[in-house]
N, C-alpha and C. Protein backbone atom coordinates (compact mmCIF):
# COMPACT_ATOMS: atom_id res chain seq x y z
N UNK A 1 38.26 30.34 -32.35
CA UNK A 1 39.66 30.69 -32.56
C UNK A 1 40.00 30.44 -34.03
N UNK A 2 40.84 31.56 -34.73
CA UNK A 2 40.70 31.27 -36.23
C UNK A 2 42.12 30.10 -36.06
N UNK A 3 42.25 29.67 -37.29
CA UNK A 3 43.25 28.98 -37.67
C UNK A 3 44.54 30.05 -37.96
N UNK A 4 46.00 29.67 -37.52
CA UNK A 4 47.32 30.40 -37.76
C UNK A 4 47.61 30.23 -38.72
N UNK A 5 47.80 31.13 -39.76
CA UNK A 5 48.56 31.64 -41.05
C UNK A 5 49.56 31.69 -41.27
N UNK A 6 50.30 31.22 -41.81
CA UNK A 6 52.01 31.68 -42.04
C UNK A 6 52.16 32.65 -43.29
N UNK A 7 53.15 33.52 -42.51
CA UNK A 7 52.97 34.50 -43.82
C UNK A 7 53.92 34.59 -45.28
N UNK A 8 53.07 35.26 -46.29
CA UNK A 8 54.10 34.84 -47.05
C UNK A 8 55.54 35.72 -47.05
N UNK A 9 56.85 35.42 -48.13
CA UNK A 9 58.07 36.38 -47.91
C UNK A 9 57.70 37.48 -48.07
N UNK A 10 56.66 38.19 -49.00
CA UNK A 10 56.74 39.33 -49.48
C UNK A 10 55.82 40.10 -48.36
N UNK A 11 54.80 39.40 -47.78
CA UNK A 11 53.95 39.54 -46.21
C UNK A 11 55.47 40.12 -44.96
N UNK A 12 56.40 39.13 -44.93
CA UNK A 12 57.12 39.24 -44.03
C UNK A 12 58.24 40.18 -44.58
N UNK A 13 58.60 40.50 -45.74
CA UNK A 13 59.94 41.73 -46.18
C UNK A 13 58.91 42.99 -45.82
N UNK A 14 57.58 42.88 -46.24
CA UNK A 14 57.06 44.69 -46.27
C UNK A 14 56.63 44.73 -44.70
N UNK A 15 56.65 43.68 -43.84
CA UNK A 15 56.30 43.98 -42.32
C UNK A 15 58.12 44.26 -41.86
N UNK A 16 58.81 43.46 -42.24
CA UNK A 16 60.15 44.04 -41.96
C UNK A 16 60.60 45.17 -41.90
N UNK A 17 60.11 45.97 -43.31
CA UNK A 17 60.70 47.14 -44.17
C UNK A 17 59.57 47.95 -42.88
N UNK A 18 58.65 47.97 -42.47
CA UNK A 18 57.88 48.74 -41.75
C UNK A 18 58.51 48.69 -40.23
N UNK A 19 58.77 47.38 -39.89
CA UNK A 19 59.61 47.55 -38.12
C UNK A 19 60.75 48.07 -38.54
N UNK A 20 61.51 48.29 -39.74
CA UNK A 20 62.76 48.80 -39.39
C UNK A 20 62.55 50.10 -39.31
N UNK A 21 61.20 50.71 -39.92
CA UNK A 21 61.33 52.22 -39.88
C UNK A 21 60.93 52.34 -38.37
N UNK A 22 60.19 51.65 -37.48
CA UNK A 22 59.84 52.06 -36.42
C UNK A 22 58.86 50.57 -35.77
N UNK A 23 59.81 50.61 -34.60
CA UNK A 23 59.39 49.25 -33.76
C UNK A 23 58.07 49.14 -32.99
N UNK A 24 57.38 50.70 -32.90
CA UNK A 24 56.36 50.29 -32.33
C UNK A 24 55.48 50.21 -33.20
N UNK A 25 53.86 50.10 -33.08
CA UNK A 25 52.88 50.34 -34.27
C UNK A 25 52.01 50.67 -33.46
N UNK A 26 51.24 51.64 -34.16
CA UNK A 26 49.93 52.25 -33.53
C UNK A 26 49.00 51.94 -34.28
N UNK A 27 47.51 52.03 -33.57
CA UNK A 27 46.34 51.77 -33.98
C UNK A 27 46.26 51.96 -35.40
N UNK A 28 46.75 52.86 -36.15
CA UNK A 28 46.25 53.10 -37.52
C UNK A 28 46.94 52.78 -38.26
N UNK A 29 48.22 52.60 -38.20
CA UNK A 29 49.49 52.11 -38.61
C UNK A 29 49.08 50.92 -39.16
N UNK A 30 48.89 49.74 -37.93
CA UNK A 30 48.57 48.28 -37.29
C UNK A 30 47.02 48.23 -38.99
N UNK A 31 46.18 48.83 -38.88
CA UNK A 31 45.23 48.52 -39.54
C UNK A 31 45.48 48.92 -41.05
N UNK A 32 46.50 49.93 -41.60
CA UNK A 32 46.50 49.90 -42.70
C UNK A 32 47.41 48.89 -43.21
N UNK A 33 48.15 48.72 -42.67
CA UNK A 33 49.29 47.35 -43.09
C UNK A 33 48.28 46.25 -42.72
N UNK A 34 47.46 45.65 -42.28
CA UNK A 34 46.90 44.84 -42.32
C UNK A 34 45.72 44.72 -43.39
N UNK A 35 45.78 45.60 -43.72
CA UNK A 35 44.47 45.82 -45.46
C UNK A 35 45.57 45.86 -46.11
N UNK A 36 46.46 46.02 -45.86
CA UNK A 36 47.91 46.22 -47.43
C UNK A 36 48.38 44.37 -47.42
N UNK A 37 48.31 43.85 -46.53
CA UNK A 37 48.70 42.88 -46.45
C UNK A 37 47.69 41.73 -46.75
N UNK A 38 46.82 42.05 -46.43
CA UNK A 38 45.19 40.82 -46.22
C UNK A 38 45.56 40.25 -45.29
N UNK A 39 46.16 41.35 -44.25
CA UNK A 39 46.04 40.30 -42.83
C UNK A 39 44.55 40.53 -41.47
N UNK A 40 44.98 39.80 -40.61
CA UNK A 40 44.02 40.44 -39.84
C UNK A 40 44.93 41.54 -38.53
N UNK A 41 44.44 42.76 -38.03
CA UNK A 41 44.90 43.70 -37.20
C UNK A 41 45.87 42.78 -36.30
N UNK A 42 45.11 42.05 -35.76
CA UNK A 42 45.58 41.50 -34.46
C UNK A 42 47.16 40.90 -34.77
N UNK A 43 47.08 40.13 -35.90
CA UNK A 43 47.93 38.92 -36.47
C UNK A 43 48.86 40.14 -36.73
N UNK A 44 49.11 41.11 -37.57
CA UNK A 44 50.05 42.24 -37.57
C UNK A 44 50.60 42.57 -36.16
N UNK A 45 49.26 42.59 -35.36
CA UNK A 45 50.04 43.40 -34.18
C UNK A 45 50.87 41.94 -33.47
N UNK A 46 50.51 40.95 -33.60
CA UNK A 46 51.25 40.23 -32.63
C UNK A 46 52.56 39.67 -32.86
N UNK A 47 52.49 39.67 -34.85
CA UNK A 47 53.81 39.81 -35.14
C UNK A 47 54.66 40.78 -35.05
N UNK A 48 54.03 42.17 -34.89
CA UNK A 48 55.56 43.33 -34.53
C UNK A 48 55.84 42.79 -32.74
N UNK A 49 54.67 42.24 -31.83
CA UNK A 49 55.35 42.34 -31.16
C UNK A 49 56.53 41.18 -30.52
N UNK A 50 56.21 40.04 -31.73
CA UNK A 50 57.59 39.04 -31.70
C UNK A 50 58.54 39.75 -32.16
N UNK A 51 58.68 40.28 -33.18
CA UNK A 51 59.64 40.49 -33.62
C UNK A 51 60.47 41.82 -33.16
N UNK A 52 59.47 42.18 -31.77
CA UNK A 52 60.18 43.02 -30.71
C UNK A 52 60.82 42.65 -29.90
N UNK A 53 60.56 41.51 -29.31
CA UNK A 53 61.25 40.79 -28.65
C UNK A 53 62.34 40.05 -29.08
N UNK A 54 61.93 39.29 -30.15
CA UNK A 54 63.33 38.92 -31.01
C UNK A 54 64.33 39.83 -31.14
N UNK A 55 64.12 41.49 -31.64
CA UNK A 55 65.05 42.34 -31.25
C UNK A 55 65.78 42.51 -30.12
N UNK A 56 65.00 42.46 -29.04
CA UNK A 56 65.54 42.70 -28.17
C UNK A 56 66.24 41.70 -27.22
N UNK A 57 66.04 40.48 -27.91
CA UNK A 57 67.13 39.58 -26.97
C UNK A 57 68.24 39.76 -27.87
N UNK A 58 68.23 39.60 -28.72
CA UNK A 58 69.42 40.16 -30.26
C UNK A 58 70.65 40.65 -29.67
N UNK A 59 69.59 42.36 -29.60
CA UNK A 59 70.48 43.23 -28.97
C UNK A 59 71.14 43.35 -27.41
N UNK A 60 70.48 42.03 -26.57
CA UNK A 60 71.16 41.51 -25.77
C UNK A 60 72.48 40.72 -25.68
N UNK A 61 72.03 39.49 -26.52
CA UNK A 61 73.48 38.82 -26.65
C UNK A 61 74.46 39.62 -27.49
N UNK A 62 73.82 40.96 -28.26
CA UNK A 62 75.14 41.23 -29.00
C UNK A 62 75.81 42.10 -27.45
N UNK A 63 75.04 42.81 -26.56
CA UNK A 63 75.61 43.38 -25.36
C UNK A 63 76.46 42.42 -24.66
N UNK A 64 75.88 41.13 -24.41
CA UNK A 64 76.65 40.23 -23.76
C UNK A 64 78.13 39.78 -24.31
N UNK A 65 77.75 39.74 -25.86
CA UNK A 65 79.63 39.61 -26.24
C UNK A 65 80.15 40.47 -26.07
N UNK A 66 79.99 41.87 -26.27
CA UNK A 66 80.57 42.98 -26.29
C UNK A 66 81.12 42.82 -24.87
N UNK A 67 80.27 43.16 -23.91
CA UNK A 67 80.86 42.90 -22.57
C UNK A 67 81.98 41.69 -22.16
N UNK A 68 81.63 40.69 -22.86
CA UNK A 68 82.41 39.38 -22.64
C UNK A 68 84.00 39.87 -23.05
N UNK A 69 83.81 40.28 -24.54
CA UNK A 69 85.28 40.63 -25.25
C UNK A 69 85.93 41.90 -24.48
N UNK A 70 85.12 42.80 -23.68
CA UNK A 70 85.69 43.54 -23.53
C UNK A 70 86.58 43.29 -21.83
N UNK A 71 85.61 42.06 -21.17
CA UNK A 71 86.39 41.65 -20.06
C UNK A 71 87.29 40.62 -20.30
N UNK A 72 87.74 40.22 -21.52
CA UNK A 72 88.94 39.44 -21.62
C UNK A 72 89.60 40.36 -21.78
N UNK A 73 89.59 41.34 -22.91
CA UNK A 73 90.58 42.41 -22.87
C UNK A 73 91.23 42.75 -21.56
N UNK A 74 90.28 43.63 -20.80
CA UNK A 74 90.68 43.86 -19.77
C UNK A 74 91.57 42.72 -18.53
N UNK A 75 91.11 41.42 -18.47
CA UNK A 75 92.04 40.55 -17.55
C UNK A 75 93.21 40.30 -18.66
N UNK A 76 92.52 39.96 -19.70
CA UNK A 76 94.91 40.03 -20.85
C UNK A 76 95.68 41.39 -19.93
N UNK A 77 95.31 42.60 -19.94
CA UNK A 77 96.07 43.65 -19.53
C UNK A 77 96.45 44.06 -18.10
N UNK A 78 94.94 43.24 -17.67
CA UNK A 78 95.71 42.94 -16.02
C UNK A 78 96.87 42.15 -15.75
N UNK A 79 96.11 40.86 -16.64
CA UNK A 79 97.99 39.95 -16.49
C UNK A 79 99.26 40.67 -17.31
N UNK A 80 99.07 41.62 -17.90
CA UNK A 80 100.30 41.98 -18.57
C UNK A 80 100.79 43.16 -17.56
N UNK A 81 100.11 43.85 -16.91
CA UNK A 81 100.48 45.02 -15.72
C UNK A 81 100.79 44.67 -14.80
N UNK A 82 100.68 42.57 -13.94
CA UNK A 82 100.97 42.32 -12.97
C UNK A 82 102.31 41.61 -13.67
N UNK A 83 102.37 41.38 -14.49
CA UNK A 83 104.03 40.83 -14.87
C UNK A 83 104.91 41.72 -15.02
N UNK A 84 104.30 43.13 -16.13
CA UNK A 84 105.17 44.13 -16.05
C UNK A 84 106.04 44.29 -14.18
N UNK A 85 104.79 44.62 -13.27
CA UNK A 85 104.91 45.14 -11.96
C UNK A 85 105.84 43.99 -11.25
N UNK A 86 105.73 42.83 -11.37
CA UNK A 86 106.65 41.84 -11.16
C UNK A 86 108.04 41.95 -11.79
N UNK A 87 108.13 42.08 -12.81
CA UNK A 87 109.98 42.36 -13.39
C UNK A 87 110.21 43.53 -13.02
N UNK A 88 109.54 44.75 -12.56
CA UNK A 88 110.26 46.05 -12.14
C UNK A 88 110.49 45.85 -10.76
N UNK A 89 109.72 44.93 -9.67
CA UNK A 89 110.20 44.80 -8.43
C UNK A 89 111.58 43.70 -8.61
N UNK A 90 111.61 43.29 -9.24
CA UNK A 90 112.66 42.47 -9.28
C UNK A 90 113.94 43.45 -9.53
N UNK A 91 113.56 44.10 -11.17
CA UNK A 91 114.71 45.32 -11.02
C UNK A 91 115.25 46.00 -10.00
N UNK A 92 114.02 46.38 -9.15
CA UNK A 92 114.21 47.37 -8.31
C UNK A 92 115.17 46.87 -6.86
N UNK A 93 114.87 45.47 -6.77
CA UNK A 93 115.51 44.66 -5.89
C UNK A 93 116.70 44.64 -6.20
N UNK A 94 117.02 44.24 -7.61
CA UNK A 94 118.62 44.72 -8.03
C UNK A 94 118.95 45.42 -7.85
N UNK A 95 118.46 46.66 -8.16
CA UNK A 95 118.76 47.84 -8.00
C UNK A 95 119.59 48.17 -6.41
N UNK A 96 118.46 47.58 -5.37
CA UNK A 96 119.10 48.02 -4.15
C UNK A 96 119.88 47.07 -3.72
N UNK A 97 120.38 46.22 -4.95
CA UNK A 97 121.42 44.74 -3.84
C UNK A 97 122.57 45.58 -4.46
N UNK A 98 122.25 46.51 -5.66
CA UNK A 98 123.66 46.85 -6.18
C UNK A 98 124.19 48.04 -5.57
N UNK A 99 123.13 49.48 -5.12
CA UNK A 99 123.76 50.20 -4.32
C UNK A 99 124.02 49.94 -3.22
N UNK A 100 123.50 48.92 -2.35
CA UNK A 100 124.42 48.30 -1.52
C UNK A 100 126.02 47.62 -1.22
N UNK A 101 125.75 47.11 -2.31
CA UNK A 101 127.37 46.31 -2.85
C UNK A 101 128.20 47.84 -2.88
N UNK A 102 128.10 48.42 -3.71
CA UNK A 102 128.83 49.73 -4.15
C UNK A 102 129.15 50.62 -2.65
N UNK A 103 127.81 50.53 -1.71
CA UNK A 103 128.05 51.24 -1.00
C UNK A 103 128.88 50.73 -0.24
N UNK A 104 128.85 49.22 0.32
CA UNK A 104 130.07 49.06 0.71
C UNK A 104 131.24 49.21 0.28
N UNK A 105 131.47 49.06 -0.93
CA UNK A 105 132.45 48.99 -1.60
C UNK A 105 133.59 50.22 -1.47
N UNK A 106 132.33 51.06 -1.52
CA UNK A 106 132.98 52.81 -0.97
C UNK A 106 133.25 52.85 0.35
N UNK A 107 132.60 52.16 1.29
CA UNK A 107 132.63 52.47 2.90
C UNK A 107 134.13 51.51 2.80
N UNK A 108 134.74 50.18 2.30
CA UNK A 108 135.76 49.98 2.32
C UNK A 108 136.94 50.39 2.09
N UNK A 109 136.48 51.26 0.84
CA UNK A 109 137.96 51.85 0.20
C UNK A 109 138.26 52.76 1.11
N UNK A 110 137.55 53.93 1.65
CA UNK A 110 137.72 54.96 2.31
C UNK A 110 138.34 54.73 3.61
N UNK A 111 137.94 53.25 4.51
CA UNK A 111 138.47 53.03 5.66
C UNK A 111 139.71 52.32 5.66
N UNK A 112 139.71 51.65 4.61
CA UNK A 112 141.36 51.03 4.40
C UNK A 112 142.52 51.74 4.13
N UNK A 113 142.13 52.76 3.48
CA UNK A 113 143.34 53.94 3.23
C UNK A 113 142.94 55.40 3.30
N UNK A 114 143.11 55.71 4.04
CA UNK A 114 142.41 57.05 4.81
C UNK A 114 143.79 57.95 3.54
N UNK A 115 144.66 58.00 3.68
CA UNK A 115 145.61 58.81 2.64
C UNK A 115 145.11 58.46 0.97
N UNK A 116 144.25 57.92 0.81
CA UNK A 116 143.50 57.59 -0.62
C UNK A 116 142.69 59.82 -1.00
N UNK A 117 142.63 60.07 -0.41
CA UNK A 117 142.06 60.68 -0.62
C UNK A 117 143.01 61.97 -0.51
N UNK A 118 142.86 63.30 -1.92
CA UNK A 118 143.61 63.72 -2.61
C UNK A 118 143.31 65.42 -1.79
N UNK A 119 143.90 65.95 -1.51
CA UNK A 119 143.79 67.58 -0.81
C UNK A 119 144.75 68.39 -2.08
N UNK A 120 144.12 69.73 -2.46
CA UNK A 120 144.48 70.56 -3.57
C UNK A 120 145.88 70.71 -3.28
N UNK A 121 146.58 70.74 -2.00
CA UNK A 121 147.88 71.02 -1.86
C UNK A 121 148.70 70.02 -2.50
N UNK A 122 148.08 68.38 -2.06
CA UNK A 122 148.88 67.30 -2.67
C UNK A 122 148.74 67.44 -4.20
N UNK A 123 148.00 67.58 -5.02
CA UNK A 123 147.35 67.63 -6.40
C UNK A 123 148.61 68.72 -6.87
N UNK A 124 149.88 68.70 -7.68
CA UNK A 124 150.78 69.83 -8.28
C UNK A 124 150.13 70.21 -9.73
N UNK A 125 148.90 70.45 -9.62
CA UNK A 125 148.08 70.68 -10.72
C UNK A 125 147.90 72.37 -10.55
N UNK A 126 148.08 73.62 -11.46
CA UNK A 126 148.24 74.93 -11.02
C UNK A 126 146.65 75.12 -11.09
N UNK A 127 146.22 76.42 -10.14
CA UNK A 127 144.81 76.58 -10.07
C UNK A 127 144.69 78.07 -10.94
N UNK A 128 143.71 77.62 -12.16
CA UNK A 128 143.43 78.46 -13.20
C UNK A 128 142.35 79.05 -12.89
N UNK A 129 142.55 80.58 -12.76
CA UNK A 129 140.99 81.16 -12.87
C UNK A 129 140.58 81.40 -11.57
N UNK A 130 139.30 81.77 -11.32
CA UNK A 130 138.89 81.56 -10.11
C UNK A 130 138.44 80.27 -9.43
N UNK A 131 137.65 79.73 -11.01
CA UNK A 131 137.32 78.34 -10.33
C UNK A 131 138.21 76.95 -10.58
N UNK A 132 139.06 77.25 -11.92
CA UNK A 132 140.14 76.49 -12.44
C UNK A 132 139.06 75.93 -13.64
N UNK A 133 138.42 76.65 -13.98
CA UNK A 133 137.37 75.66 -15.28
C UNK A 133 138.04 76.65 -16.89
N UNK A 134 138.19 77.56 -16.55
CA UNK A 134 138.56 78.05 -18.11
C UNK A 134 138.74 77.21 -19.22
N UNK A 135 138.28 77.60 -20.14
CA UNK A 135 138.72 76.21 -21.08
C UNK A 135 138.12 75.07 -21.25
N UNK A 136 137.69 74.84 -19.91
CA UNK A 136 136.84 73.15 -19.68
C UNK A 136 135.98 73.19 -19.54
N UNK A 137 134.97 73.66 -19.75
CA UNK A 137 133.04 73.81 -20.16
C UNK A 137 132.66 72.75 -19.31
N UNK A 138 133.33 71.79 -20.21
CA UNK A 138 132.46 69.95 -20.10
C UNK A 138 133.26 69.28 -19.44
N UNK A 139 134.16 69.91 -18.88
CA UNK A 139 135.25 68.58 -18.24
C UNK A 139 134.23 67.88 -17.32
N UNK A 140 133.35 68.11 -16.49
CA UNK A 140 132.75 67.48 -15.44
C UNK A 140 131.75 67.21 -16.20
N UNK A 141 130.96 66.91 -17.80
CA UNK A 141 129.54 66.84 -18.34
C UNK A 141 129.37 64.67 -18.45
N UNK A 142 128.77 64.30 -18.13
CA UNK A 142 128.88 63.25 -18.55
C UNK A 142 127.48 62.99 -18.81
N UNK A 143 127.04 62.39 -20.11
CA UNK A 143 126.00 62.07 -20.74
C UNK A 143 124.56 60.99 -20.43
N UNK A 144 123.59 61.52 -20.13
CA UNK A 144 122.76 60.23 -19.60
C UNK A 144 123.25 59.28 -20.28
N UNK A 145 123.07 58.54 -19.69
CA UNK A 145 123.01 56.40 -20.54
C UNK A 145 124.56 56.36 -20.43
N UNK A 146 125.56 57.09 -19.79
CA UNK A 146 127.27 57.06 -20.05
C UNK A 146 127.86 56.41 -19.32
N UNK A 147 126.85 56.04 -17.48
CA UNK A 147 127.64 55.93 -16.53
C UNK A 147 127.71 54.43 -16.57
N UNK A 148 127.38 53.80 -18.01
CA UNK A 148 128.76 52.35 -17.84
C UNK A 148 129.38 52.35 -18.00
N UNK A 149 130.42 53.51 -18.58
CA UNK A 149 131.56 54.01 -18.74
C UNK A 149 132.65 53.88 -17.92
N UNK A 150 131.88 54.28 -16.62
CA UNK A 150 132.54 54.65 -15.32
C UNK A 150 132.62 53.38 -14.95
N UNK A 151 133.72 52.34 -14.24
CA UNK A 151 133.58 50.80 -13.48
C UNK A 151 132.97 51.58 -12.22
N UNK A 152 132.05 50.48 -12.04
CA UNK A 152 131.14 50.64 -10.61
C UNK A 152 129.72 51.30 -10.47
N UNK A 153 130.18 51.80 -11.78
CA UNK A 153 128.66 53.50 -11.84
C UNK A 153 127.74 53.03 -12.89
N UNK A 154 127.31 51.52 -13.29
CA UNK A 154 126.34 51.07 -13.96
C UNK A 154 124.97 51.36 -13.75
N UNK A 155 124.75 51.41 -12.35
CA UNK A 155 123.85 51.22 -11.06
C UNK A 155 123.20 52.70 -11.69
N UNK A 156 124.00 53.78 -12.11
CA UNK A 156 123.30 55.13 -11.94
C UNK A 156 122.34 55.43 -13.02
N UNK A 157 122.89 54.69 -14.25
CA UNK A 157 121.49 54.27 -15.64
C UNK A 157 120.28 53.98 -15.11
N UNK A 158 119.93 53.40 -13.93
CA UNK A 158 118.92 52.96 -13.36
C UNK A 158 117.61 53.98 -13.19
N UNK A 159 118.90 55.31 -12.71
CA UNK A 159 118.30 56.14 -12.16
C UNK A 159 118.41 57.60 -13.19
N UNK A 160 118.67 57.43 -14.02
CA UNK A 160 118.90 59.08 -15.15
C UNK A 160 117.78 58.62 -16.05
């Protein structure tokens, strides 16, 4: 068994400069770099094939962070989609405690005073036109985002 050699830098930059062009080595390859070098065949070949393996755990752990960073990413955005989804059920819970409230609110007014409610005959307002709109384009237009305008009709922003 011969004795192990360590090689020198300029041994190990021109075996470098040769695996970077190409990781495997073939028979003839293997033997002229080993006369360029004053090495022996074998000792060439057994260093490309450390330094194949060294590649390739390399390019493992760099897979493994990649994967790592990319599953924190992903659970940050899970927790940010289950909080989002948590304050919109909550909204949404508002949402229906308030058309509730309202709806009673309407089912009260209407049963407490049945004469609350206005018929064109009572109204001494004259009827213009066919439909009575002449003139008034927009009288009935009211603007998304407006109905806090209205007392009671907050609830409908919810929904425009």
């Amino acid at each position: 068994m011969t004795k192990k050699r360590k090689l020198s830098q300029e041994q190990v930059d021109l075996l470098e400069h040769h695996f970077g062009n190409e990781h495997k080595l073939e028979s003839e390859r293997k033997d002229r770099l080993a006369s360029e070098l004053g090495l022996d065949p074998r000792q060439v070949a057994v260093w490309f094939q450390n330094r194949r393996a060294r590649w390739k755990n390399k390019k493992l752990e760099e897979g493994f962070s990649k994967l790592k960073s990319d599953h924190h990413e992903v659970v940050l955005e899970k927790c940010r989609l289950e909080s989002e989804v948590t304050k919109l059920k909550e909204k949404l819970c508002e949402a229906k405690k308030e058309i509730q409230r309202l709806g009673e609110r309407v089912d009260r007014g209407s049963s407490n005073s049945p004469s609350s409610s206005l018929t064109m005959e009572a109204m001494d307002t004259p009827f213009l036109g066919e439909f009575g709109l002449e003139g008034y384009d927009n009288v009935f237009y009211i603007a998304e985002n407006s109905y806090n305008n209205i007392p009671g009709m907050e609830w409908m922003n919810m929904y425009m």
